[in-house]
C-alpha atoms as a PDB file:
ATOM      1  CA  UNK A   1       0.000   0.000   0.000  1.00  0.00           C
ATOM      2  CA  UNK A   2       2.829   2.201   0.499  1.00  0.00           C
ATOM      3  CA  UNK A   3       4.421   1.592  -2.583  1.00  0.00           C
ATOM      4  CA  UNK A   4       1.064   2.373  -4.274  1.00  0.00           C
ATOM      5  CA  UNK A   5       0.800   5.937  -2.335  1.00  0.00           C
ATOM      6  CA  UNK A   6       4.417   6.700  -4.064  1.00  0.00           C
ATOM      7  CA  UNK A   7       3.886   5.632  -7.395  1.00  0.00           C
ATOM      8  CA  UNK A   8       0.195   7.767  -7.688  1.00  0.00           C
ATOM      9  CA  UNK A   9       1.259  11.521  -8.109  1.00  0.00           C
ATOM     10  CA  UNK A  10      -2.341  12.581  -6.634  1.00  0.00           C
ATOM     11  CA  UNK A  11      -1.761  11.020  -3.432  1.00  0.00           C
ATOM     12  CA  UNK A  12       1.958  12.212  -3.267  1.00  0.00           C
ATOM     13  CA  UNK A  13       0.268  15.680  -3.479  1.00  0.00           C
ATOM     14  CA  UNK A  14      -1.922  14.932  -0.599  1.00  0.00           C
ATOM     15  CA  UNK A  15       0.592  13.709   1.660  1.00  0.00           C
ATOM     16  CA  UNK A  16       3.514  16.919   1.094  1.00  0.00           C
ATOM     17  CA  UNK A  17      -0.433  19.115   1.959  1.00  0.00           C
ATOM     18  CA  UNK A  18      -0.855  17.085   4.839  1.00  0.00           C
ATOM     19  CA  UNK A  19       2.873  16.980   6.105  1.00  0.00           C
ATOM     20  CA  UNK A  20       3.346  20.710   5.630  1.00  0.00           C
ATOM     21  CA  UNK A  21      -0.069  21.598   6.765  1.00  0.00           C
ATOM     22  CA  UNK A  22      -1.742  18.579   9.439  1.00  0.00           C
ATOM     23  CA  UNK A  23      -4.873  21.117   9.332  1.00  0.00           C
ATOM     24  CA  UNK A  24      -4.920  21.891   5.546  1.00  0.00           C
ATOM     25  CA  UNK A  25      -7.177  18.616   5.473  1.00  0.00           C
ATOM     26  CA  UNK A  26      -9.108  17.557   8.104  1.00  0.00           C
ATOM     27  CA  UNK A  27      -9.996  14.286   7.280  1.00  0.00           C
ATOM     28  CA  UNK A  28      -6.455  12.929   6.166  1.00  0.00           C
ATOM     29  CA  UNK A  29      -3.724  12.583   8.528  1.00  0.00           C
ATOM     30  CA  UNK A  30      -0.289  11.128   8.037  1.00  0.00           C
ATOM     31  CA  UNK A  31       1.610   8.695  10.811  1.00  0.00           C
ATOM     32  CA  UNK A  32       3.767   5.833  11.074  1.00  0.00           C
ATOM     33  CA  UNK A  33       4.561   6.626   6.975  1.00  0.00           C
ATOM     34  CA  UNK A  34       1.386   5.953   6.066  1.00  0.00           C
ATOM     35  CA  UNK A  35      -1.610   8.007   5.062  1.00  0.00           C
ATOM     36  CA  UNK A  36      -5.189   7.475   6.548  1.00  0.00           C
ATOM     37  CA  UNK A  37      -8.563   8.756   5.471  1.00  0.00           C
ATOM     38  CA  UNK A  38     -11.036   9.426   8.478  1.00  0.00           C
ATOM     39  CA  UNK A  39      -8.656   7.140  10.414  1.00  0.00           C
ATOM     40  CA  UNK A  40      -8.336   4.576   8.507  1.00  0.00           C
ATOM     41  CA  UNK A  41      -5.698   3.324   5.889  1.00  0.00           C
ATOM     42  CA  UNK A  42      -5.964   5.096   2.559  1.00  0.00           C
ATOM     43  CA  UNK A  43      -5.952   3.540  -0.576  1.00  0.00           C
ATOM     44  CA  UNK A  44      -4.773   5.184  -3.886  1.00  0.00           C
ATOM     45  CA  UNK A  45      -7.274   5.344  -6.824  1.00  0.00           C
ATOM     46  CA  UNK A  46      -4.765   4.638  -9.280  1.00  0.00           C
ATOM     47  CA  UNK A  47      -3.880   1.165  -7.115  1.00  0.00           C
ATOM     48  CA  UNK A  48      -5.105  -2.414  -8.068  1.00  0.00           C
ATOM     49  CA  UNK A  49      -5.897  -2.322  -4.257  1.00  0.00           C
ATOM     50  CA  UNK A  50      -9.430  -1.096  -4.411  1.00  0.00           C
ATOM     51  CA  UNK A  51     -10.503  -3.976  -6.331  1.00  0.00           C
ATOM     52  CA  UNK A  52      -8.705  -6.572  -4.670  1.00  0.00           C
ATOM     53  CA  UNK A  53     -10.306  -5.018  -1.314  1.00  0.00           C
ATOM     54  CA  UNK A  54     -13.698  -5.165  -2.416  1.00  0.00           C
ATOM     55  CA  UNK A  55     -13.112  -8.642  -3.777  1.00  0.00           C
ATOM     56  CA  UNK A  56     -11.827  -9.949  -0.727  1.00  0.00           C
ATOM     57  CA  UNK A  57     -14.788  -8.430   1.472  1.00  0.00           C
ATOM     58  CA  UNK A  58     -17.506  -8.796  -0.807  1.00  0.00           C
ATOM     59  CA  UNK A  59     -16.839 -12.189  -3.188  1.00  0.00           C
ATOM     60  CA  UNK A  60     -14.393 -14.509  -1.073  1.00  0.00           C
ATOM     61  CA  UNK A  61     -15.580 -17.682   1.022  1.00  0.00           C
ATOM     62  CA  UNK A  62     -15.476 -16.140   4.010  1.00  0.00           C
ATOM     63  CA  UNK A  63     -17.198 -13.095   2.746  1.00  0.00           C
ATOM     64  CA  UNK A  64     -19.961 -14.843   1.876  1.00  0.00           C
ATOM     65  CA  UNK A  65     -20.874 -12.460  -0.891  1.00  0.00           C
ATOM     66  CA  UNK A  66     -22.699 -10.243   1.395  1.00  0.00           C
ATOM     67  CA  UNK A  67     -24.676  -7.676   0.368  1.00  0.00           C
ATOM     68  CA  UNK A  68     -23.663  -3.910   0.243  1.00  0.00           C
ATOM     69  CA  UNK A  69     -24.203  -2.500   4.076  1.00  0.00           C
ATOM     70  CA  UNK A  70     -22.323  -5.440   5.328  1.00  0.00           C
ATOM     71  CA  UNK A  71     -19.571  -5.080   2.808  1.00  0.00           C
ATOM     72  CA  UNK A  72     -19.191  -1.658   3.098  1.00  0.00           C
ATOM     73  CA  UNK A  73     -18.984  -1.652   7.372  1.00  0.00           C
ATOM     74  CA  UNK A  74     -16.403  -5.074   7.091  1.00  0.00           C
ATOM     75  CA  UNK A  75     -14.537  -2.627   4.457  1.00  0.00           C
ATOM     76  CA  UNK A  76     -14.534   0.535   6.997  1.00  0.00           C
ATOM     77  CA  UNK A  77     -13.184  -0.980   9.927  1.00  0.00           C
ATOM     78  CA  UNK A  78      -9.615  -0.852   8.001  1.00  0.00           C
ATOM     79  CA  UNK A  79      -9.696   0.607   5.216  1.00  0.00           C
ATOM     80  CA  UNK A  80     -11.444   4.187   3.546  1.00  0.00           C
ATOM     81  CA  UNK A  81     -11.139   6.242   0.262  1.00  0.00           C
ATOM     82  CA  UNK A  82     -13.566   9.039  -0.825  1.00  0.00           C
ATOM     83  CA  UNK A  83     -16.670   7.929  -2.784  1.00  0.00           C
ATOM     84  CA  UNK A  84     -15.786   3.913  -0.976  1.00  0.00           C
ATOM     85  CA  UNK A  85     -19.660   3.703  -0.336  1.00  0.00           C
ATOM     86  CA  UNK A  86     -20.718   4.126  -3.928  1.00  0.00           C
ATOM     87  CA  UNK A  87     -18.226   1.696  -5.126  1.00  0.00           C
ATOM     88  CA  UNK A  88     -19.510  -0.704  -2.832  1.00  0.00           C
ATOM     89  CA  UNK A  89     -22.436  -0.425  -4.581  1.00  0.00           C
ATOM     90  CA  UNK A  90     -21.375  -0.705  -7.904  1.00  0.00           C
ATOM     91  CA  UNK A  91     -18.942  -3.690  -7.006  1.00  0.00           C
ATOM     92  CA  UNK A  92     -22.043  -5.768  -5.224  1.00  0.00           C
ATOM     93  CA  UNK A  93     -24.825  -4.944  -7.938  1.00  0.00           C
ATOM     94  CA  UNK A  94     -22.489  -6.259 -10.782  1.00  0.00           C
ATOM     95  CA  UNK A  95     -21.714  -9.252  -8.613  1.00  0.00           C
ATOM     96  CA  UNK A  96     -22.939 -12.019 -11.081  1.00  0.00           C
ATOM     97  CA  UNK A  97     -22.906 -14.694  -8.389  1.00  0.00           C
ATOM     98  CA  UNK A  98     -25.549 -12.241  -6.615  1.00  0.00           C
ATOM     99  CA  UNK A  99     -27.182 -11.693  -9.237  1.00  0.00           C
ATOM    100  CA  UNK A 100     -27.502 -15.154 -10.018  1.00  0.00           C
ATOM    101  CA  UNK A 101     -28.567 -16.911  -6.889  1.00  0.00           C
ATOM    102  CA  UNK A 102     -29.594 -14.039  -4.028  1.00  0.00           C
ATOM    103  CA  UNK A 103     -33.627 -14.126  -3.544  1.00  0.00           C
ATOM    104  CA  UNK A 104     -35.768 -11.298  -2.545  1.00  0.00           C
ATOM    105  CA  UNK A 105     -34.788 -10.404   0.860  1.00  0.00           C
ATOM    106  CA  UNK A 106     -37.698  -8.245   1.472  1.00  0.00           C
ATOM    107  CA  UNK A 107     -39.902  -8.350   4.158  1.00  0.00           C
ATOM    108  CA  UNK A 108     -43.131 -10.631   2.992  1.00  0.00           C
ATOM    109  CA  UNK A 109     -46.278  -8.426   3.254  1.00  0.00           C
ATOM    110  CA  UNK A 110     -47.849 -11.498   5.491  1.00  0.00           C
ATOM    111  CA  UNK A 111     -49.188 -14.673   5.539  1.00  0.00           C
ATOM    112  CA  UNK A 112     -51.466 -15.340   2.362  1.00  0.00           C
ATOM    113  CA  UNK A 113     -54.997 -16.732   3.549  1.00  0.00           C
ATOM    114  CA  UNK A 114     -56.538 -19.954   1.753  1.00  0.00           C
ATOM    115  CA  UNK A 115     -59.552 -19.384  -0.370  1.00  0.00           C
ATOM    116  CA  UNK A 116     -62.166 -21.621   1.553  1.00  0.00           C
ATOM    117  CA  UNK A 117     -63.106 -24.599   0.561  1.00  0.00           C
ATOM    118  CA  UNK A 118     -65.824 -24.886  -1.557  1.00  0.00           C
ATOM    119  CA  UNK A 119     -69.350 -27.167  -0.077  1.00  0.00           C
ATOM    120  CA  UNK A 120     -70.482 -28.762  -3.736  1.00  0.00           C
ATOM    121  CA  UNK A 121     -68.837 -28.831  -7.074  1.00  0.00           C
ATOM    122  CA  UNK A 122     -69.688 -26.317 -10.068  1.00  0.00           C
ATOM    123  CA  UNK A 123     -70.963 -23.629  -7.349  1.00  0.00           C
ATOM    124  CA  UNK A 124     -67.370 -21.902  -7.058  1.00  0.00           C
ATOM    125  CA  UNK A 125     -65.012 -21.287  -9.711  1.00  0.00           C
ATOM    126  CA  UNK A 126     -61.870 -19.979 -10.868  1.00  0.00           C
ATOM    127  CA  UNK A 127     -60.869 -18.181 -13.854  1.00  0.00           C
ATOM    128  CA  UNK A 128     -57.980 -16.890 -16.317  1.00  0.00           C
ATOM    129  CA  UNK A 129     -56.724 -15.503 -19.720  1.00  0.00           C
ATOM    130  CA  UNK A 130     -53.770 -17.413 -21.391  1.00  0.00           C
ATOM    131  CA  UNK A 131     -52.386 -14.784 -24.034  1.00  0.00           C
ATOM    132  CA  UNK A 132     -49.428 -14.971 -26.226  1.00  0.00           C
ATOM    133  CA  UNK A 133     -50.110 -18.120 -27.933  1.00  0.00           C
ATOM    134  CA  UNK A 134     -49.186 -19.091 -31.385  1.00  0.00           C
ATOM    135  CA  UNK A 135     -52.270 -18.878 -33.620  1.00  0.00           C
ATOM    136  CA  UNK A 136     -54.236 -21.720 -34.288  1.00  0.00           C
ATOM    137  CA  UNK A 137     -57.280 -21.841 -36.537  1.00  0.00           C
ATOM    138  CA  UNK A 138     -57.291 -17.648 -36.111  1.00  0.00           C
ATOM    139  CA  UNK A 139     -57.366 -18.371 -31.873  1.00  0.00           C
ATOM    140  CA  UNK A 140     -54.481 -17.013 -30.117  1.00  0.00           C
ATOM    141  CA  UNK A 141     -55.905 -16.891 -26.155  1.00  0.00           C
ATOM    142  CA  UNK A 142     -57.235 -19.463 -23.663  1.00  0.00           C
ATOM    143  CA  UNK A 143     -59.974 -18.778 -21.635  1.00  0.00           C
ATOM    144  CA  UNK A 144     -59.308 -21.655 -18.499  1.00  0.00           C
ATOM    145  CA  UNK A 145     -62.319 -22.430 -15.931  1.00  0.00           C
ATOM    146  CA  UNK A 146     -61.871 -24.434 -13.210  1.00  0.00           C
ATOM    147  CA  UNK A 147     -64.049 -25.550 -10.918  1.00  0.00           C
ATOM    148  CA  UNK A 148     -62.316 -24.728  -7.469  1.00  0.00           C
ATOM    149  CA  UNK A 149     -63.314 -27.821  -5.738  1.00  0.00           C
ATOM    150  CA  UNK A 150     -63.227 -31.010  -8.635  1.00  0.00           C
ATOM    151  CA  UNK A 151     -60.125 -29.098 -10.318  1.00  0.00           C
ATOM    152  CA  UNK A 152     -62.095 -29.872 -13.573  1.00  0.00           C
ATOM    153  CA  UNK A 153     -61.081 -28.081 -16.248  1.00  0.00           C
ATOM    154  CA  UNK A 154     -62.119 -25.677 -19.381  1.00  0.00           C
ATOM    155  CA  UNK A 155     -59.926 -24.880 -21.968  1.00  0.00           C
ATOM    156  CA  UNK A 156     -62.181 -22.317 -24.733  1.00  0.00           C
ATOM    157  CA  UNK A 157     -59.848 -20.347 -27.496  1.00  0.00           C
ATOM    158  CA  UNK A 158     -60.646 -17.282 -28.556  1.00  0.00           C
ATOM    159  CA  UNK A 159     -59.284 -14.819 -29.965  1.00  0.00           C
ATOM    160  CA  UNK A 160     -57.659 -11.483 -28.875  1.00  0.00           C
ATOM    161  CA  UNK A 161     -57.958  -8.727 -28.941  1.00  0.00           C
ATOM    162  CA  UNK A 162     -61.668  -9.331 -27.180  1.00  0.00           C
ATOM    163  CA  UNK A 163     -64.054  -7.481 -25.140  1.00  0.00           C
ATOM    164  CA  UNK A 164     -65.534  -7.658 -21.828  1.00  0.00           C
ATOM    165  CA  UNK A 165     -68.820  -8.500 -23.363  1.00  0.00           C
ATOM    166  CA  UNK A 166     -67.179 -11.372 -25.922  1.00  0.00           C
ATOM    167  CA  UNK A 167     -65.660 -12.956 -23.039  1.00  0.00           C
ATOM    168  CA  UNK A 168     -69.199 -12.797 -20.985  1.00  0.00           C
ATOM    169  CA  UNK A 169     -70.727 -14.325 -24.020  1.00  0.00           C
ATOM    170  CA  UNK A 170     -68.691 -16.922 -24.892  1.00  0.00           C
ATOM    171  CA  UNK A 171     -68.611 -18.008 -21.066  1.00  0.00           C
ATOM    172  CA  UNK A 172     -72.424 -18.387 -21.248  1.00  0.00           C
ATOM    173  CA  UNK A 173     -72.120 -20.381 -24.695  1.00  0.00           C
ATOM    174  CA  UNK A 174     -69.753 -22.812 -22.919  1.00  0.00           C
ATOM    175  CA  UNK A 175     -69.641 -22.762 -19.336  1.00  0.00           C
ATOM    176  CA  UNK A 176     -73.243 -21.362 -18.318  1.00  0.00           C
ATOM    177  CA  UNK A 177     -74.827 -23.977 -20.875  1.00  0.00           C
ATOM    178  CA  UNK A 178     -73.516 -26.815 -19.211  1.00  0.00           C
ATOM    179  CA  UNK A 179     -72.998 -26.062 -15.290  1.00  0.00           C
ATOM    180  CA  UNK A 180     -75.254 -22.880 -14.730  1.00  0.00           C
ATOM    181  CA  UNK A 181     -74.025 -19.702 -13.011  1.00  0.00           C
ATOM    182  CA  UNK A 182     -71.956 -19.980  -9.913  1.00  0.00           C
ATOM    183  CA  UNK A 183     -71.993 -18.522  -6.558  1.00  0.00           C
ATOM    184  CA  UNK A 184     -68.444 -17.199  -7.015  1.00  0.00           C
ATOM    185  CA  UNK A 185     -66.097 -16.338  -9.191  1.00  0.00           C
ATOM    186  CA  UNK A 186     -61.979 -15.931  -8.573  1.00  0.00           C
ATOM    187  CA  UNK A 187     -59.725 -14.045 -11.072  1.00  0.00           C
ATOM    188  CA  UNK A 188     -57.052 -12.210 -11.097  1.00  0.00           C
ATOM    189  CA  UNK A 189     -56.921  -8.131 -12.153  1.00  0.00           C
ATOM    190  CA  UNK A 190     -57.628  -8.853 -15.835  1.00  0.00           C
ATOM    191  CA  UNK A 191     -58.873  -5.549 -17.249  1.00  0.00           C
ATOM    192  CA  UNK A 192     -61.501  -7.561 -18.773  1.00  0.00           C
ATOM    193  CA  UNK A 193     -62.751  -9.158 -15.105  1.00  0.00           C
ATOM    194  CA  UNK A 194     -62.365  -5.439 -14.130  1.00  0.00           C
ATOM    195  CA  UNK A 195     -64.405  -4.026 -16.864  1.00  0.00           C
ATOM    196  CA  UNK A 196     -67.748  -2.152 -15.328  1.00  0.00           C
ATOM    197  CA  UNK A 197     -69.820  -4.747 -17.889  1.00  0.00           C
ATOM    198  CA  UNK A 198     -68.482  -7.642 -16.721  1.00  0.00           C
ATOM    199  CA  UNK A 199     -68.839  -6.432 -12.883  1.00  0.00           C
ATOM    200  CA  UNK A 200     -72.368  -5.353 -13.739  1.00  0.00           C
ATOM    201  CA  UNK A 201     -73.351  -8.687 -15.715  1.00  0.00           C
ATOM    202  CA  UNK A 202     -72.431 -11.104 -12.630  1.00  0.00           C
ATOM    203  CA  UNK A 203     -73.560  -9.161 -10.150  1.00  0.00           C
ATOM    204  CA  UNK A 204     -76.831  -8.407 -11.578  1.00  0.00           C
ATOM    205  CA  UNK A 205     -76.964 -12.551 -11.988  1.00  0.00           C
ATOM    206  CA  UNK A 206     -76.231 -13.060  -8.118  1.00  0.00           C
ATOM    207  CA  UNK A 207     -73.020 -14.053  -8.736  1.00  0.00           C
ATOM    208  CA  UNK A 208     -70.183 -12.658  -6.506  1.00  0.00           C
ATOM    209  CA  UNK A 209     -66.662 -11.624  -8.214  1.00  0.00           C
ATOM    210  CA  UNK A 210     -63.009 -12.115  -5.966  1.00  0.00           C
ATOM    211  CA  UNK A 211     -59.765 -10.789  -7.580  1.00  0.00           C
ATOM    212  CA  UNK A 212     -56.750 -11.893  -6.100  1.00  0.00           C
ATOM    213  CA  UNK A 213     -54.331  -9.241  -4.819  1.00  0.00           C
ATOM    214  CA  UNK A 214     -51.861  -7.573  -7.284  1.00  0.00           C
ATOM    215  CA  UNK A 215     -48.731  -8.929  -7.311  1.00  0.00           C
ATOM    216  CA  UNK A 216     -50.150 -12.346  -5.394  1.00  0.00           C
ATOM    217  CA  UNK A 217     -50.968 -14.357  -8.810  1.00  0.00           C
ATOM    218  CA  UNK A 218     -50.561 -17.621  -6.011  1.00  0.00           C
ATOM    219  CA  UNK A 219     -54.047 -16.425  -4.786  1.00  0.00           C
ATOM    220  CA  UNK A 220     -55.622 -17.932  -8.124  1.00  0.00           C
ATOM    221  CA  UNK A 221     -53.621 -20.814  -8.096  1.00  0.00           C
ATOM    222  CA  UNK A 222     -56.550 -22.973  -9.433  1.00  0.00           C
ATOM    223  CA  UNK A 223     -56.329 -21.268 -12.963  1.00  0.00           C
ATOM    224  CA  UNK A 224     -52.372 -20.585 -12.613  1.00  0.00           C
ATOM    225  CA  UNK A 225     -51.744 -23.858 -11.942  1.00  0.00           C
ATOM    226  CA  UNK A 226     -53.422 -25.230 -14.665  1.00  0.00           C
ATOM    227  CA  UNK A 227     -52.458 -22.511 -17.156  1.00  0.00           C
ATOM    228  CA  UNK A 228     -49.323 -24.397 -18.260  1.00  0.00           C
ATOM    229  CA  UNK A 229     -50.767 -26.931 -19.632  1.00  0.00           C
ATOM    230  CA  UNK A 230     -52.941 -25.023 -21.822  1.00  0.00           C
ATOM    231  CA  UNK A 231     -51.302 -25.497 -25.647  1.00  0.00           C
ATOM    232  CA  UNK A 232     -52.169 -23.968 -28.638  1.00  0.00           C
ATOM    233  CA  UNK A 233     -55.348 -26.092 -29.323  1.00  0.00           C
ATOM    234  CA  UNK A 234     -56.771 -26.636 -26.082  1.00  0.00           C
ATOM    235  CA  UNK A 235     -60.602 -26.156 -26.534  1.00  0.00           C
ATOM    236  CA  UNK A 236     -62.782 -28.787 -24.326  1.00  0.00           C
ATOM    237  CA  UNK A 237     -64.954 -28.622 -27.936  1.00  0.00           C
ATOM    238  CA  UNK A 238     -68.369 -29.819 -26.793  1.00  0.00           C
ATOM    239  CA  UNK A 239     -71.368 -29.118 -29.137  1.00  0.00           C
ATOM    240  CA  UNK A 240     -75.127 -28.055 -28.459  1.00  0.00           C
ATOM    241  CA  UNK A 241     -76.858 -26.862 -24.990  1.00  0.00           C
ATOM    242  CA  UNK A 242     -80.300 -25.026 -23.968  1.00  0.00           C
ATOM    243  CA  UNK A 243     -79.198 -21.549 -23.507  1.00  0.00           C
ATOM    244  CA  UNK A 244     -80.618 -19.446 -19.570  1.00  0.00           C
ATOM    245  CA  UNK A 245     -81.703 -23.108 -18.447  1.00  0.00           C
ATOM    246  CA  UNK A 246     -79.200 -24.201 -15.333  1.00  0.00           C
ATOM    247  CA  UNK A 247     -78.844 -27.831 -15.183  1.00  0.00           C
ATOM    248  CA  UNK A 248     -80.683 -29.683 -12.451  1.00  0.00           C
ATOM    249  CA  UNK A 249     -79.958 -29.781  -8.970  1.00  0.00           C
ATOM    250  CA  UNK A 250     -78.276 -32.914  -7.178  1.00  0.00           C
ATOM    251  CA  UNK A 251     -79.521 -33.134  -3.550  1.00  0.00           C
ATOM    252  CA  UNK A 252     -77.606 -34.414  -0.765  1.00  0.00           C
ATOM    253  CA  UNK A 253     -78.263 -38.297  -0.174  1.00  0.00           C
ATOM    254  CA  UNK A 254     -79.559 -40.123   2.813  1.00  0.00           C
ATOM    255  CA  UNK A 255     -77.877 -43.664   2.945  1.00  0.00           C
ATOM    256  CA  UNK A 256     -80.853 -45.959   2.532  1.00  0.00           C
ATOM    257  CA  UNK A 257     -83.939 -43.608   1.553  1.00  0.00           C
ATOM    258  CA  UNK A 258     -83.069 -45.408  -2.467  1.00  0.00           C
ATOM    259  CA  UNK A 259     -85.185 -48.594  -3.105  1.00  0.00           C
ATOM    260  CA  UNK A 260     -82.241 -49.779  -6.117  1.00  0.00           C
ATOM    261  CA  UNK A 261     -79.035 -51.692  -4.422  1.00  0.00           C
ATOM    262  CA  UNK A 262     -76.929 -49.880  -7.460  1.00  0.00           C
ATOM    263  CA  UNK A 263     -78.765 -46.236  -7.263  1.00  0.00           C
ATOM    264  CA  UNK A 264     -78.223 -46.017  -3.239  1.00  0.00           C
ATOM    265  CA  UNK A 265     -74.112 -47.277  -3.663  1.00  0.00           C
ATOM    266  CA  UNK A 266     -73.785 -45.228  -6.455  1.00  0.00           C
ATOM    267  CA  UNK A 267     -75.050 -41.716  -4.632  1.00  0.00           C
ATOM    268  CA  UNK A 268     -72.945 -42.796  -1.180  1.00  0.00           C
ATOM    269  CA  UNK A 269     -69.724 -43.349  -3.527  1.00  0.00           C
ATOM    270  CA  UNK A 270     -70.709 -40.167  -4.918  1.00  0.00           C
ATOM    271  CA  UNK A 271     -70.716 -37.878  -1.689  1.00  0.00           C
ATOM    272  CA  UNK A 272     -67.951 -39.988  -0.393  1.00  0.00           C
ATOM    273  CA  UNK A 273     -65.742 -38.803  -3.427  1.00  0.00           C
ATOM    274  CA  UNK A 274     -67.483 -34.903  -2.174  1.00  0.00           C
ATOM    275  CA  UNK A 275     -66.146 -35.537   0.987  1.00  0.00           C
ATOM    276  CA  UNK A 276     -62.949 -36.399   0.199  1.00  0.00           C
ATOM    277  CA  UNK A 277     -61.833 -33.655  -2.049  1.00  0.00           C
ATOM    278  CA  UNK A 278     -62.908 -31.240   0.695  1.00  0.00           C
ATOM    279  CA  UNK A 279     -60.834 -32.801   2.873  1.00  0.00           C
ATOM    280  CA  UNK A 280     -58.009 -33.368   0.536  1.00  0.00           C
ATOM    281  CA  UNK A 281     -57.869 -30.039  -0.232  1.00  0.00           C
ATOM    282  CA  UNK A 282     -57.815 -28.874   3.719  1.00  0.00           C
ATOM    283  CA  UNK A 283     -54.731 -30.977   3.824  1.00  0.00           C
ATOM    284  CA  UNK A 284     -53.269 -29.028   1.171  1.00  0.00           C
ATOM    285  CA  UNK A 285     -54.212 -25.867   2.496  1.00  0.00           C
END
């Protein structure tokens, strides 16, 4: 370090100001043939040494490539230059190992709450827009419905750009015709599933809209989920329905109240399979 203070003219000049005058600079001082910034060993900017110095307290195994307030402190303890705190920050930002492998070390906002669990299949779904698709028979976007509790699926192409009333349409024409309206539907912040008609058109039919929190796409994870496996051609491509007619109810069954052997084991398996998925998915949650 010495050697580099002699061989850089600038710092030469600072030391023969400093010897003459201690007070012409109050935060260098020289002692023991050495020069310190704000009491600490000075290093030249013409000198190798800066790098090697942030290297070896930024990128080195025992370093542990921590990030820039550690680095910079570890750095201060023995060694200072003017503008040391910006480098710092250029050194640890171009860090590619960083770069590479640190995660967000932000605090989380909180604990993310479950969606409850949904009492009867078809009542509560969930729903998303897969864009950026190559085009295929003029369809380049995926509408995906799933019911939240089954995990069945629909996959219906359209095309985009599209309106808040084409999508309302085209989810009567092949959702509504075959399970009715539901009691809820979960999306994320699509301008579409934003859109006043689209707000207006479900809640004048009863039903009740949840969008997921920006930034939180996880809180639709029925529909992101399932998204990737949506290709180019998924359609679920059934044919012909009675449009405004919701299908018929299925009542709960009483074990026994069935005259037919098959009819009565075939309704218990049935709300046995209910059961399970609602508890299946309370383990999951």
């Amino acid at each position: 370090m010495a050697e580099a203070c002699v061989q850089d003219p600038p710092t030469q000049q600072l030391i023969q100001s400093v010897r003459t005058n201690p007070n012409s600079l109050p935060h260098y001082n020289w002692a023991h043939d050495k020069l310190y910034y704000k009491h600490r060993l000075f290093v030249p900017a013409t000198a190798t040494w800066r790098d090697k110095i942030l290297a070896e307290f930024h990128s080195t195994p025992t370093a542990g490539h921590s990030g820039y307030l550690r680095t910079y402190k570890r750095i201060m303890r023995n060694f200072r230059w003017p503008g040391l705190k910006a480098d710092v920050k250029r050194f640890v930002a171009a860090c590619d190992t960083c770069q590479r492998n640190k995660y967000e070390s932000i605090r989380p906002p909180g604990l993310l709450q479950p969606l409850p669990i949904p009492e009867t299949i078809r009542q509560d779904i969930a729903m998303d827009f897969v864009e950026g698709l190559p085009s295929s028979h003029e369809k380049n976007c995926i509408l995906v419905v799933v019911d939240r509790l089954s995990k069945y699926g629909h996959f219906v192409a359209l095309k985009h750009p599209y309106t808040a009333a084409q999508g309302a349409q085209l989810f009567i024409k092949e959702i509504f015709r075959l399970h009715g309206l539901p009691r809820t539907i979960v999306s994320d912040r699509d301008p579409t599933f934003l859109s006043q008609f689209w707000t207006a058109f479900f809640q004048s039919q009863g039903t009740k809209l949840c969008h997921s929190s920006a930034y939180h796409p996880q809180s639709n994870g029925q529909t992101e989920g399932i998204n990737p496996l949506a290709g180019p051609h998924s359609s679920h491509g059934l044919n012909g329905a009675v449009y405004g007619k919701p299908p018929p109810t299925i009542q709960s069954y009483i074990p026994g109240t069935f005259p037919v052997n098959a009819v009565d084991t075939t309704l218990q398996d049935r709300d046995t399979i209910l059961r399970q998925l609602r508890l299946n998915l309370q383990v999951a949650q």
